[in-house]
PDB file of N, CA and C in Angstrom:
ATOM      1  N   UNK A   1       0.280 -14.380  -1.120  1.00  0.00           N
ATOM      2  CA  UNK A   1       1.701 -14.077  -0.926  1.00  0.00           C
ATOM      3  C   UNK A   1       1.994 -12.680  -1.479  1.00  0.00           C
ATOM      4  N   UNK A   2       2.493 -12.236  -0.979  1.00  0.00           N
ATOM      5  CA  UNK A   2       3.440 -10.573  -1.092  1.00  0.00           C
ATOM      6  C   UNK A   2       3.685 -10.276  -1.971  1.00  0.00           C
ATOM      7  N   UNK A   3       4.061  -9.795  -2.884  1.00  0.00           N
ATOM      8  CA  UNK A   3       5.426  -9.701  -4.195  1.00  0.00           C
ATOM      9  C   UNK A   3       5.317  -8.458  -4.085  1.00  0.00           C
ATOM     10  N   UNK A   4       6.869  -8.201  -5.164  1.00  0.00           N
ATOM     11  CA  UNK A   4       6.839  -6.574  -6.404  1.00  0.00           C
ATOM     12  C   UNK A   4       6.607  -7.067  -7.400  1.00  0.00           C
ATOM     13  N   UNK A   5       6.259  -6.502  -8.493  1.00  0.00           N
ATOM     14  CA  UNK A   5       5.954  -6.761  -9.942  1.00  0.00           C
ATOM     15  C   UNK A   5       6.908  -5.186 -10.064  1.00  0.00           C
ATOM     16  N   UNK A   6       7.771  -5.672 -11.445  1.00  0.00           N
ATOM     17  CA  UNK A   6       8.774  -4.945 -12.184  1.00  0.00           C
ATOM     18  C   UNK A   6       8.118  -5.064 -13.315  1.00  0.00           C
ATOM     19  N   UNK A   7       8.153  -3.704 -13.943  1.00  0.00           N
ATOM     20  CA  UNK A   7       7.503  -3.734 -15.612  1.00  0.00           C
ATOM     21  C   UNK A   7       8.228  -2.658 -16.062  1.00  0.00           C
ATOM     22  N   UNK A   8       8.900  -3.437 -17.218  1.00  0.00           N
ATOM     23  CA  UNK A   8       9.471  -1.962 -17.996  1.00  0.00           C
ATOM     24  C   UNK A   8       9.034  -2.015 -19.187  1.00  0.00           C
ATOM     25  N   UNK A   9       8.490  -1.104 -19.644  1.00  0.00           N
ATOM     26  CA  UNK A   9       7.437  -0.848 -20.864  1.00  0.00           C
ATOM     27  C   UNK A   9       8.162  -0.396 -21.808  1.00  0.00           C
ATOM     28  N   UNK A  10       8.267  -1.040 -23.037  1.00  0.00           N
ATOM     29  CA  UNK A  10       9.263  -1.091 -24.394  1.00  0.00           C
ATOM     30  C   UNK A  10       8.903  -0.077 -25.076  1.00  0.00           C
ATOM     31  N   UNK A  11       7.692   0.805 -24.395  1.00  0.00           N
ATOM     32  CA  UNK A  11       7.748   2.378 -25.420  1.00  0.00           C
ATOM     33  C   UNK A  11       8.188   2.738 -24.846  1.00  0.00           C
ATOM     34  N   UNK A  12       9.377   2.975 -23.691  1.00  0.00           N
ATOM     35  CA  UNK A  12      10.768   3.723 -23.279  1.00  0.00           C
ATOM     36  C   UNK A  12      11.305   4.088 -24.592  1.00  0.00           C
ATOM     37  N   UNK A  13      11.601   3.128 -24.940  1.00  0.00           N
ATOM     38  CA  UNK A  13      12.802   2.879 -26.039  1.00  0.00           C
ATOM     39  C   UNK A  13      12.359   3.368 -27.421  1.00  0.00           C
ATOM     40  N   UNK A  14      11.516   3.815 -27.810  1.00  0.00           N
ATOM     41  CA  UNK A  14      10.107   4.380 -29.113  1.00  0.00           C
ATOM     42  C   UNK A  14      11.153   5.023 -30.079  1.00  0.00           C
ATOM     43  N   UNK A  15      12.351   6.338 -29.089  1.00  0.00           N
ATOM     44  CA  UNK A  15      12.896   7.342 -29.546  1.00  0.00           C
ATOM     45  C   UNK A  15      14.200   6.291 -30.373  1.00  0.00           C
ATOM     46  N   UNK A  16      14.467   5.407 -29.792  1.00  0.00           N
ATOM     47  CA  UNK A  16      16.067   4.964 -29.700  1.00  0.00           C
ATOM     48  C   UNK A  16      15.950   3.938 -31.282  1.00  0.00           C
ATOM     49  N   UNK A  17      16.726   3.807 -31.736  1.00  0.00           N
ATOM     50  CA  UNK A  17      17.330   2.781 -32.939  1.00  0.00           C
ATOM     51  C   UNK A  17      16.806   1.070 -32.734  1.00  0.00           C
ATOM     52  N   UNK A  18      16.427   1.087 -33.784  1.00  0.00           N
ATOM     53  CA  UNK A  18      15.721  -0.891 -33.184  1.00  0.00           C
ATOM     54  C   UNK A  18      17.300  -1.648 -32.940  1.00  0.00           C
ATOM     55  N   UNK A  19      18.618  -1.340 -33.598  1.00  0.00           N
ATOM     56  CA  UNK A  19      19.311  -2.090 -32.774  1.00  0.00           C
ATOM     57  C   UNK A  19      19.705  -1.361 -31.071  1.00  0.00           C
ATOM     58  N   UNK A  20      19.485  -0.144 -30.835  1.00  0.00           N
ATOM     59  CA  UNK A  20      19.929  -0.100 -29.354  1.00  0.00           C
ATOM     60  C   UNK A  20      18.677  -0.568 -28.584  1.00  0.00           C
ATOM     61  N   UNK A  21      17.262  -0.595 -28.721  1.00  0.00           N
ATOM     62  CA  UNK A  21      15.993  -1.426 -28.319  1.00  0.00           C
ATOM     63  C   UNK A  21      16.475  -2.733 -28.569  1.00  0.00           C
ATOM     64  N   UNK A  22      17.198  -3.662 -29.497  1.00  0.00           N
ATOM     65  CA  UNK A  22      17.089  -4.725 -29.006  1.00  0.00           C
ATOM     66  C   UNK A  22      18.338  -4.781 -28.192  1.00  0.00           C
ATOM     67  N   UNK A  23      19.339  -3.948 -27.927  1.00  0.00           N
ATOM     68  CA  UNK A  23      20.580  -4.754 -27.564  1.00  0.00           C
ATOM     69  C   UNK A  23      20.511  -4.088 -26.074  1.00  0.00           C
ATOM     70  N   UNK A  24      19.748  -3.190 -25.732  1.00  0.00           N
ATOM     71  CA  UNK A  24      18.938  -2.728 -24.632  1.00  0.00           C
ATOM     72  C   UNK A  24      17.975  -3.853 -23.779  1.00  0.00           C
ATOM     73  N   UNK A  25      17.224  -4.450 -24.634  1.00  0.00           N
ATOM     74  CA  UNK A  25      16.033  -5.301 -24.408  1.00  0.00           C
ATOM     75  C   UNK A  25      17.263  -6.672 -23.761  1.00  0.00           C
ATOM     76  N   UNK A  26      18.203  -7.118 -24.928  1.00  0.00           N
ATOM     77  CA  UNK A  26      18.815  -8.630 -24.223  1.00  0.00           C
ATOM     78  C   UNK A  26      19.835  -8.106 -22.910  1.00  0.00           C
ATOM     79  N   UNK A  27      20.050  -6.980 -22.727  1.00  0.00           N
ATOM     80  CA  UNK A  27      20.827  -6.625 -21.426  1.00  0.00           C
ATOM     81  C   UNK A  27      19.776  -6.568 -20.392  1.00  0.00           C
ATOM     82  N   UNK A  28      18.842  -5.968 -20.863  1.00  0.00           N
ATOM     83  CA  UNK A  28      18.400  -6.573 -19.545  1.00  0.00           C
ATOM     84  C   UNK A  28      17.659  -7.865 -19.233  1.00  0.00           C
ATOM     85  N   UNK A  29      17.233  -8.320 -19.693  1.00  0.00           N
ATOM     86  CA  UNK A  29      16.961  -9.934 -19.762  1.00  0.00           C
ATOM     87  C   UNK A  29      18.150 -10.859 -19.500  1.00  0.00           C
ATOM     88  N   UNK A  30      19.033 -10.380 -19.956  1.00  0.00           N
ATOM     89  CA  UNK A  30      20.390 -11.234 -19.018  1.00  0.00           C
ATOM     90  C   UNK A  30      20.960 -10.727 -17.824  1.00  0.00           C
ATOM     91  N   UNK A  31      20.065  -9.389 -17.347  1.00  0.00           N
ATOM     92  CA  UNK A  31      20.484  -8.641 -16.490  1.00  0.00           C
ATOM     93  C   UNK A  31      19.751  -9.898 -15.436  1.00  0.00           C
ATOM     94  N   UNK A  32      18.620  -9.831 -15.095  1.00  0.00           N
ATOM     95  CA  UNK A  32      17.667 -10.441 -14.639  1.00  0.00           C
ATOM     96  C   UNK A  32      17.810 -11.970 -14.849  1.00  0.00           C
ATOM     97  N   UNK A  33      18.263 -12.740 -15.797  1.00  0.00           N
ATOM     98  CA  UNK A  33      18.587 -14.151 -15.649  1.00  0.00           C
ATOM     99  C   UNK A  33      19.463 -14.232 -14.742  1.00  0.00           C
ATOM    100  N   UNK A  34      20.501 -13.533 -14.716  1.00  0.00           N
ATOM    101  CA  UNK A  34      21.951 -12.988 -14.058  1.00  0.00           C
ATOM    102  C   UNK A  34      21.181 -12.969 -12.014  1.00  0.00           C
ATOM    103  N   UNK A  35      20.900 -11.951 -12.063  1.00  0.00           N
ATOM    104  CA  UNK A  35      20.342 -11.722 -10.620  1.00  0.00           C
ATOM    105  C   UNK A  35      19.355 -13.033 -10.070  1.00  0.00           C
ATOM    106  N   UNK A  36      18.542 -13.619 -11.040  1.00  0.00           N
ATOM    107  CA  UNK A  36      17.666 -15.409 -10.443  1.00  0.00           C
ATOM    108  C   UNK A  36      18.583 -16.078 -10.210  1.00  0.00           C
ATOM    109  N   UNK A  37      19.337 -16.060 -10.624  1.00  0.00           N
ATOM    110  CA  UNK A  37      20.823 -17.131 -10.241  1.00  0.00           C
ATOM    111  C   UNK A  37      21.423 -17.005  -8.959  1.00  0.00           C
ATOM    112  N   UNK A  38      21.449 -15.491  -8.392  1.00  0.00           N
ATOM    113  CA  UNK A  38      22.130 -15.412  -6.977  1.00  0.00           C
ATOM    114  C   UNK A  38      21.289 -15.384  -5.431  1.00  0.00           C
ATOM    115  N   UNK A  39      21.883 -16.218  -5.216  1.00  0.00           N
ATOM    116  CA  UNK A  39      20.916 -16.725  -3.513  1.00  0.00           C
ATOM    117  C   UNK A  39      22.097 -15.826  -2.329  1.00  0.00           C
ATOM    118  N   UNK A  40      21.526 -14.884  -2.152  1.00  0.00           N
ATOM    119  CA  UNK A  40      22.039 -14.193  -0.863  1.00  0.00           C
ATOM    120  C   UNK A  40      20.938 -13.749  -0.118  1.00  0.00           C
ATOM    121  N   UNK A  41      20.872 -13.302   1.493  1.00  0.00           N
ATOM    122  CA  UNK A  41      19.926 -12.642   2.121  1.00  0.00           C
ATOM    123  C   UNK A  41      19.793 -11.055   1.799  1.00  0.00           C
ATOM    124  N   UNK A  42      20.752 -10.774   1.199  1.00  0.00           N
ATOM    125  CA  UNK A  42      20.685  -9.610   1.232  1.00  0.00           C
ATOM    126  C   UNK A  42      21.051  -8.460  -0.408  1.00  0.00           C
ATOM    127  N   UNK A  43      20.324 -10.007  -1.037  1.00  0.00           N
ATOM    128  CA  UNK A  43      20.351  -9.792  -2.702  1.00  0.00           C
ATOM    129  C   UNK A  43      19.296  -9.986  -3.257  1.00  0.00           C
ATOM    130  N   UNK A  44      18.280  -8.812  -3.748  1.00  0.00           N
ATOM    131  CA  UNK A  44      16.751  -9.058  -4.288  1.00  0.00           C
ATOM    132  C   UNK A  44      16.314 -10.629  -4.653  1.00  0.00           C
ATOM    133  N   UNK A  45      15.646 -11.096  -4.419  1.00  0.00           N
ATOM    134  CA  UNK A  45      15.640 -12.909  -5.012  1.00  0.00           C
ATOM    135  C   UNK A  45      14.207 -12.596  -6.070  1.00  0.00           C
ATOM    136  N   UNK A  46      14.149 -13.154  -7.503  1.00  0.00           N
ATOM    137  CA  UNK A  46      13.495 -13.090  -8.202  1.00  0.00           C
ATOM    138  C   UNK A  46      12.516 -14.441  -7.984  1.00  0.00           C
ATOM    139  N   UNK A  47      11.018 -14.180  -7.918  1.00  0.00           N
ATOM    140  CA  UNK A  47      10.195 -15.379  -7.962  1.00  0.00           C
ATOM    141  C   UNK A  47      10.035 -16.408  -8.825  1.00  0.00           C
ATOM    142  N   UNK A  48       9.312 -15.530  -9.682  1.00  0.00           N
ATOM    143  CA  UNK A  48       9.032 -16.074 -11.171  1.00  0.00           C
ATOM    144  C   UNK A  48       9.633 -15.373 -12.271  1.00  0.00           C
ATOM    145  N   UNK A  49       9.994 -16.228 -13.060  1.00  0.00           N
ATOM    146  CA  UNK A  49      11.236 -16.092 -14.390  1.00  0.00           C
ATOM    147  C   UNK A  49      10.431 -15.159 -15.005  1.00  0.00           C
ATOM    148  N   UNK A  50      10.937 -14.374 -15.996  1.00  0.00           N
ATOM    149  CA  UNK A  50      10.691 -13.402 -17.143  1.00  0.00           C
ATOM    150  C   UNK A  50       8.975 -13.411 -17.651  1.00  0.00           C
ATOM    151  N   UNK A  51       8.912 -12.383 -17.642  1.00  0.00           N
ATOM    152  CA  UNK A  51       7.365 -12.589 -18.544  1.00  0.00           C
ATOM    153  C   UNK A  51       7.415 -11.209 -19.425  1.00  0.00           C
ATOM    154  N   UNK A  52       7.391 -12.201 -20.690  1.00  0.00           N
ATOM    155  CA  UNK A  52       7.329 -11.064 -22.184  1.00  0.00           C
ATOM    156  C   UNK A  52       6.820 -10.662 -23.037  1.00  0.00           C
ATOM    157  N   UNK A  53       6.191  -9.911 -22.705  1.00  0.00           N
ATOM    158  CA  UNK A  53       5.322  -9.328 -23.775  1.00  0.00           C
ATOM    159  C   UNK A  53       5.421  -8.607 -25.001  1.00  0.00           C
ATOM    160  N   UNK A  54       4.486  -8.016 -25.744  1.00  0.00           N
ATOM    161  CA  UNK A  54       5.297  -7.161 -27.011  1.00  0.00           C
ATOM    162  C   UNK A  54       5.232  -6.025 -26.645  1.00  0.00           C
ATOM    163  N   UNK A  55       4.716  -5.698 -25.361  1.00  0.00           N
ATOM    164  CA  UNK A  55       4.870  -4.289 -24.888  1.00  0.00           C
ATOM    165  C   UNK A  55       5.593  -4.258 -23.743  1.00  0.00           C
ATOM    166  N   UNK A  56       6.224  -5.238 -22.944  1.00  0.00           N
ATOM    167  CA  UNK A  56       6.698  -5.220 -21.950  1.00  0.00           C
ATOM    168  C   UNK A  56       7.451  -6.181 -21.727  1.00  0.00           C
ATOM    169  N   UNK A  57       8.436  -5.989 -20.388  1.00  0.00           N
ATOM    170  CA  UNK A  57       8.736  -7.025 -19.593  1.00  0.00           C
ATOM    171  C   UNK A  57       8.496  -6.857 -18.117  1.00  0.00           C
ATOM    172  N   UNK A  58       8.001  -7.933 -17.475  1.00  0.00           N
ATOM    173  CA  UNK A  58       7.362  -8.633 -16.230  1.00  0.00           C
ATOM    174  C   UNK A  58       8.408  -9.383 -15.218  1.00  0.00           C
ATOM    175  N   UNK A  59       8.581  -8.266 -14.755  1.00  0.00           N
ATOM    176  CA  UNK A  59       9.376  -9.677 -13.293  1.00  0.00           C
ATOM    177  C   UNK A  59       8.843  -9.319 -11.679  1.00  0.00           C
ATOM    178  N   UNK A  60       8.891 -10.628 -11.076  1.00  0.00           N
ATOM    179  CA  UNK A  60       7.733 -11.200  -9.918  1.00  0.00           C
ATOM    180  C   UNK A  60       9.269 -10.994  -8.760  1.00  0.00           C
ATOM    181  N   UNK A  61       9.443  -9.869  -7.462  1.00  0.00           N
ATOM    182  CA  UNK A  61      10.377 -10.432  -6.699  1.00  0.00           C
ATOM    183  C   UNK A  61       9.564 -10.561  -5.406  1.00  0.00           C
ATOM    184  N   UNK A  62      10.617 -10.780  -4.198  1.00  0.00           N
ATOM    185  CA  UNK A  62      10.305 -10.612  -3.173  1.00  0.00           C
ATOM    186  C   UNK A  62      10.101  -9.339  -2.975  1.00  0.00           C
ATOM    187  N   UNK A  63       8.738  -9.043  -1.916  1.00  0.00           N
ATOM    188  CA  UNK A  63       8.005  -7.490  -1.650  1.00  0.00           C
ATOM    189  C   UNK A  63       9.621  -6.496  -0.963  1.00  0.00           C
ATOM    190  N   UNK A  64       9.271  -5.784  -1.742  1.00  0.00           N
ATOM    191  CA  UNK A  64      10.099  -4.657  -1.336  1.00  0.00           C
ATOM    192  C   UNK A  64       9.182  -3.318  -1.067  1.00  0.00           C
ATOM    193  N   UNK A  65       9.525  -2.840  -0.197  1.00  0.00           N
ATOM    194  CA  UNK A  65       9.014  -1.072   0.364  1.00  0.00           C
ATOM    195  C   UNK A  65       9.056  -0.161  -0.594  1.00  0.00           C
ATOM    196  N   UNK A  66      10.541  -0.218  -0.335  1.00  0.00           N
ATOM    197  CA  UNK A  66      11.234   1.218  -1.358  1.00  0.00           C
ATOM    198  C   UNK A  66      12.895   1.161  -1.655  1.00  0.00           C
ATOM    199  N   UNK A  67      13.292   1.883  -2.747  1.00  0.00           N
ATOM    200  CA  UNK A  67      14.618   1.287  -2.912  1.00  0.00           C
ATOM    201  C   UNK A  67      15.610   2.089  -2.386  1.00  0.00           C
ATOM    202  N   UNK A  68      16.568   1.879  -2.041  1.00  0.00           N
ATOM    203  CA  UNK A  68      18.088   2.705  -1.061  1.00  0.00           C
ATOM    204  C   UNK A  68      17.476   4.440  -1.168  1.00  0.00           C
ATOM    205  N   UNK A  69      17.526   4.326  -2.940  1.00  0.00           N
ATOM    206  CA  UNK A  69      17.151   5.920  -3.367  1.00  0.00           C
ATOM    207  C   UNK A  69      16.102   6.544  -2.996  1.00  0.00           C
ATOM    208  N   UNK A  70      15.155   5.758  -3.030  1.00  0.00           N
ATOM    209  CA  UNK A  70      14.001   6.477  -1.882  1.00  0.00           C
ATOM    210  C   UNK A  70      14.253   6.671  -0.876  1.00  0.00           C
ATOM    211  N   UNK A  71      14.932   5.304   0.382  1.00  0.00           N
ATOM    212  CA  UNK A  71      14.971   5.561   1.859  1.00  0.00           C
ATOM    213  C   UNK A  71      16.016   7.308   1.630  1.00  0.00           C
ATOM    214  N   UNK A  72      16.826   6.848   1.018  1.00  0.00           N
ATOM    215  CA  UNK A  72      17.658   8.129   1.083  1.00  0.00           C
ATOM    216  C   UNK A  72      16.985   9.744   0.798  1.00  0.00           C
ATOM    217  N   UNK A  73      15.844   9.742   0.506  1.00  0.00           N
ATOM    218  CA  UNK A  73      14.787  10.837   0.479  1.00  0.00           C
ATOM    219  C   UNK A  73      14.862  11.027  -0.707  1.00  0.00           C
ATOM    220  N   UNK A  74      15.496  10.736  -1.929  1.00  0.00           N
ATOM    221  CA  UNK A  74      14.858  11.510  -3.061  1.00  0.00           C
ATOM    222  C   UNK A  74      14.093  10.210  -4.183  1.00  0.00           C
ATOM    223  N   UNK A  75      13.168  11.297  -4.301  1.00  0.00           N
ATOM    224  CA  UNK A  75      11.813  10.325  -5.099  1.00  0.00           C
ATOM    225  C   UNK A  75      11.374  11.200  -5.927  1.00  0.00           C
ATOM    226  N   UNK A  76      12.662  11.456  -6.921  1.00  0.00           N
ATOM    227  CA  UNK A  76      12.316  11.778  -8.063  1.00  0.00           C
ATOM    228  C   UNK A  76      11.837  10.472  -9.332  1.00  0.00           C
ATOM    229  N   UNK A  77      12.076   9.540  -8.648  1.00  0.00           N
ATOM    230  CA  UNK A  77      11.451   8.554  -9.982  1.00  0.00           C
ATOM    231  C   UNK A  77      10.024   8.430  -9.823  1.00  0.00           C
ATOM    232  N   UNK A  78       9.285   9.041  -8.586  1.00  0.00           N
ATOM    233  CA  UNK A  78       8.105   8.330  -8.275  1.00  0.00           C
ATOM    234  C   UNK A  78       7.477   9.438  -8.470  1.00  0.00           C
ATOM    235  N   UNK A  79       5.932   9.622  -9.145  1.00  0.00           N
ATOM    236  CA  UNK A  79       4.678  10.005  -9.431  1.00  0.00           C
ATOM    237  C   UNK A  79       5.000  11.300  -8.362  1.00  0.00           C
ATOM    238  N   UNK A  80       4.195  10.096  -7.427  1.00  0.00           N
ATOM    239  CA  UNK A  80       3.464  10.510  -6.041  1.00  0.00           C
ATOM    240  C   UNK A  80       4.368   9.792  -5.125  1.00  0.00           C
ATOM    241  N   UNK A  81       5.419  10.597  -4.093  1.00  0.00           N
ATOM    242  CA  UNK A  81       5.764   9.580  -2.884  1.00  0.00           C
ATOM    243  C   UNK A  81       4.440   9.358  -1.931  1.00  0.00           C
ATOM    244  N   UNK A  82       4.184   8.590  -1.290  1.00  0.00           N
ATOM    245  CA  UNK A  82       3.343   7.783  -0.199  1.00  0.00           C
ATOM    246  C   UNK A  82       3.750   8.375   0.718  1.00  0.00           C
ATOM    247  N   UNK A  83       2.765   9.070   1.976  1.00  0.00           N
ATOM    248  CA  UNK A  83       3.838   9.101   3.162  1.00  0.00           C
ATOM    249  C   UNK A  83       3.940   8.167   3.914  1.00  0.00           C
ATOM    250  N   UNK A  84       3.854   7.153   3.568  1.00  0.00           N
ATOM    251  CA  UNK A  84       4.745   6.015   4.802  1.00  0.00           C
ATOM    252  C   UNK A  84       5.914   6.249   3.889  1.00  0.00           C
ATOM    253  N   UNK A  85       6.215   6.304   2.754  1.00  0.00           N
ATOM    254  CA  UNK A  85       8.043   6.926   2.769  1.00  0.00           C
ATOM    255  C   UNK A  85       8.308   7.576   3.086  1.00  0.00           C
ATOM    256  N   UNK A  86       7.783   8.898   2.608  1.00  0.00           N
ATOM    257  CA  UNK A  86       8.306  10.490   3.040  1.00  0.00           C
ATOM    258  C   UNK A  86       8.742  10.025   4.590  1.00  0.00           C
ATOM    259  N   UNK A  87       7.908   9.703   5.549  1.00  0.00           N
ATOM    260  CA  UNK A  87       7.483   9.699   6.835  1.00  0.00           C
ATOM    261  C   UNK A  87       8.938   8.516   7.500  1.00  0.00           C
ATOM    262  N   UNK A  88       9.494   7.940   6.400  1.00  0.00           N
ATOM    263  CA  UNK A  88      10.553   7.233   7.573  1.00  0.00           C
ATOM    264  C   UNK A  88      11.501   7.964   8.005  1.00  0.00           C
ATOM    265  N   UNK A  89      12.112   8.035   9.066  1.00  0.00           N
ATOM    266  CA  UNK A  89      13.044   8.346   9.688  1.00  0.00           C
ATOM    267  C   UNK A  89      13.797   7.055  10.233  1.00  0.00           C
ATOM    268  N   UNK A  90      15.146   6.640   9.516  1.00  0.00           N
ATOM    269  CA  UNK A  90      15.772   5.776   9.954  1.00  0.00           C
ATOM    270  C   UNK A  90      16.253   5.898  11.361  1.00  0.00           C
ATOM    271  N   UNK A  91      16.622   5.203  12.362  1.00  0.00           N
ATOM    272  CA  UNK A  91      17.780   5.514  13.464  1.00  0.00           C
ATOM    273  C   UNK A  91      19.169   5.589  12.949  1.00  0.00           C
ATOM    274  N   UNK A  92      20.152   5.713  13.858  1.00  0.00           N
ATOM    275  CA  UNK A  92      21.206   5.740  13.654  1.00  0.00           C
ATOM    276  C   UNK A  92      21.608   4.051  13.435  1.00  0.00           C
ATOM    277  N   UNK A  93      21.216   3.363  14.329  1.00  0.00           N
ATOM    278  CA  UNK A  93      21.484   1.941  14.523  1.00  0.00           C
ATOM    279  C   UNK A  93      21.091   0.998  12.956  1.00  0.00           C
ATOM    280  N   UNK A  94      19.872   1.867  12.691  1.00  0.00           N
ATOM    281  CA  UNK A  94      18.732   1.028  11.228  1.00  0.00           C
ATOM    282  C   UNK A  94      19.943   1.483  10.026  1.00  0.00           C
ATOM    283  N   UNK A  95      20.685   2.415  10.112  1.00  0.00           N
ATOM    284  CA  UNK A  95      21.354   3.119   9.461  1.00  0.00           C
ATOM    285  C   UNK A  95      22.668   1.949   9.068  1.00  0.00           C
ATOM    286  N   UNK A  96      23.375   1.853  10.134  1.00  0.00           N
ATOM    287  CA  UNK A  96      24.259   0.954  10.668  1.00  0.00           C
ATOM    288  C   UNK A  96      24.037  -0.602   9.431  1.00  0.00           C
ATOM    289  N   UNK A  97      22.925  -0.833  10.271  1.00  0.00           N
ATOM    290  CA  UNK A  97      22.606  -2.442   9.615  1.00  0.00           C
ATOM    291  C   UNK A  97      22.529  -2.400   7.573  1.00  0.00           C
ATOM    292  N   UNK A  98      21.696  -1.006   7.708  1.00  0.00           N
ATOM    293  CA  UNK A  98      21.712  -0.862   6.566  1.00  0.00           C
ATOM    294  C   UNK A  98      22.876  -1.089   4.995  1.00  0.00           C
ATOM    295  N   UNK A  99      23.753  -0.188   5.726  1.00  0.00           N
ATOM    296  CA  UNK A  99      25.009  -0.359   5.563  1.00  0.00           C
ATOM    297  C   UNK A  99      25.817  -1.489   5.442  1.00  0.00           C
ATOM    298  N   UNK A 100      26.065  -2.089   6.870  1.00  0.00           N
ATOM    299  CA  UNK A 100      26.514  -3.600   6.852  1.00  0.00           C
ATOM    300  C   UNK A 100      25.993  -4.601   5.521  1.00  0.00           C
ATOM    301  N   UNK A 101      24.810  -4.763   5.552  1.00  0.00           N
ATOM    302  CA  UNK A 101      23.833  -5.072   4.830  1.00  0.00           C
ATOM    303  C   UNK A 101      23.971  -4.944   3.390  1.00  0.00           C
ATOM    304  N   UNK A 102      24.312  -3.946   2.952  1.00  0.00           N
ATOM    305  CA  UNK A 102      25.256  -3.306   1.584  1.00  0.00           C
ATOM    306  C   UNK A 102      26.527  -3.714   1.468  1.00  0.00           C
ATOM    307  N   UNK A 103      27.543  -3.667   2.488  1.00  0.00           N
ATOM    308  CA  UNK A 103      28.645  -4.116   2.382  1.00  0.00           C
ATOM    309  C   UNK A 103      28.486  -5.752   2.152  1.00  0.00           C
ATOM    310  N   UNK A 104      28.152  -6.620   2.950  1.00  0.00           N
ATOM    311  CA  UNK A 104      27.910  -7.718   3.024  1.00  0.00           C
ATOM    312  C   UNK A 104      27.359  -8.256   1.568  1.00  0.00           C
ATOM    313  N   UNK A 105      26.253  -7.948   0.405  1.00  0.00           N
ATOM    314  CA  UNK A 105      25.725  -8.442  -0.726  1.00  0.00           C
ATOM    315  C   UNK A 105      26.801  -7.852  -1.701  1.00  0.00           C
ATOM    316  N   UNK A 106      27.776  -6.864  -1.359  1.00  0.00           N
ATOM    317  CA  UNK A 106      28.871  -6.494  -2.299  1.00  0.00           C
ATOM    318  C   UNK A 106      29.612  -7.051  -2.317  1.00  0.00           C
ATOM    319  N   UNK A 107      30.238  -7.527  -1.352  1.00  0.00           N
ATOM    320  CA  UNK A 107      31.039  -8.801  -0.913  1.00  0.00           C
ATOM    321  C   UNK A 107      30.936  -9.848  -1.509  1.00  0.00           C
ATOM    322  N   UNK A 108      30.030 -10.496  -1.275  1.00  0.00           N
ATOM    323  CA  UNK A 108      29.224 -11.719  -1.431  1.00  0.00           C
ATOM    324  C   UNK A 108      29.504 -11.492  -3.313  1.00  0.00           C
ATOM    325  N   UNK A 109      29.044 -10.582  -4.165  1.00  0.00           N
ATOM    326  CA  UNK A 109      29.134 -10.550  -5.606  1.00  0.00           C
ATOM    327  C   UNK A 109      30.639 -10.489  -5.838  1.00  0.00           C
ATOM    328  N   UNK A 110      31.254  -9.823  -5.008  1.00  0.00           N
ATOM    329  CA  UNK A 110      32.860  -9.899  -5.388  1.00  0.00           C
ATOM    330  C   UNK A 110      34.065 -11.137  -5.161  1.00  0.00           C
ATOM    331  N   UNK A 111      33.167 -12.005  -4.375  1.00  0.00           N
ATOM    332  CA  UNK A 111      33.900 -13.028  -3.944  1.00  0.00           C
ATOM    333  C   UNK A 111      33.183 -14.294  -4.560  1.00  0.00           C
ATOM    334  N   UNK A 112      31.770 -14.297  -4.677  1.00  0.00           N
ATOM    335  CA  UNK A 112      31.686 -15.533  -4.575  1.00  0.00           C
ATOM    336  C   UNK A 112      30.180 -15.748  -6.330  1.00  0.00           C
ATOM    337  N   UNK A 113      30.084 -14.881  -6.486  1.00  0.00           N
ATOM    338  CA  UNK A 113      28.898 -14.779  -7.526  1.00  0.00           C
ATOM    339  C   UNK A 113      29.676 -14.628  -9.066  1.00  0.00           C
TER     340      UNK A 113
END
């Protein structure tokens, strides 16, 4: 089966105060309990619950490509872009859905999550 694996590595935080590392660390862990909870088509769905390490945290979603900020061309978070990103060219129509698609999971959190 497919997945993403999410890892955010707790020597981010090396520079920062052990209370903003921990109060950093439970935001996002309730960030992520928060998001397993919501069932939409068009809202990341998390596989498997939290995995914690003393150097990290681990989360399992459904396979994703690339995120809005990439399709949108800038990939400054990434190393190395791939060119199967560089290389997409949305249509106007892919554009469209895209959109809808955004509106629709914003919705969905404003009304009903």
């Amino acid at each position: 089966e497919d997945v993403s694996v999410w890892i955010f590595e707790k020597k981010q935080l090396e520079t920062q105060s052990k209370v903003f590392q921990e109060t950093y660390i439970n935001f996002l862990k309730r960030g992520i309990t928060n998001l397993s909870k919501l069932k939409h088509p068009n809202i990341l769905s998390i596989l498997r619950p939290i995995e914690e390490t003393t150097g990290a945290i681990i989360l399992e979603t459904e396979p994703i490509f690339a995120s809005l900020r990439n399709i949108l061309r800038d990939y400054t978070n990434l190393a190395n872009a791939p060119p199967e990103l560089v290389n997409i060219d949305l249509e106007p129509l892919e554009k469209k859905i895209c959109i809808f698609q955004l509106v629709d999971a914003v919705s969905f959190l404003h009304s009903k999550a």
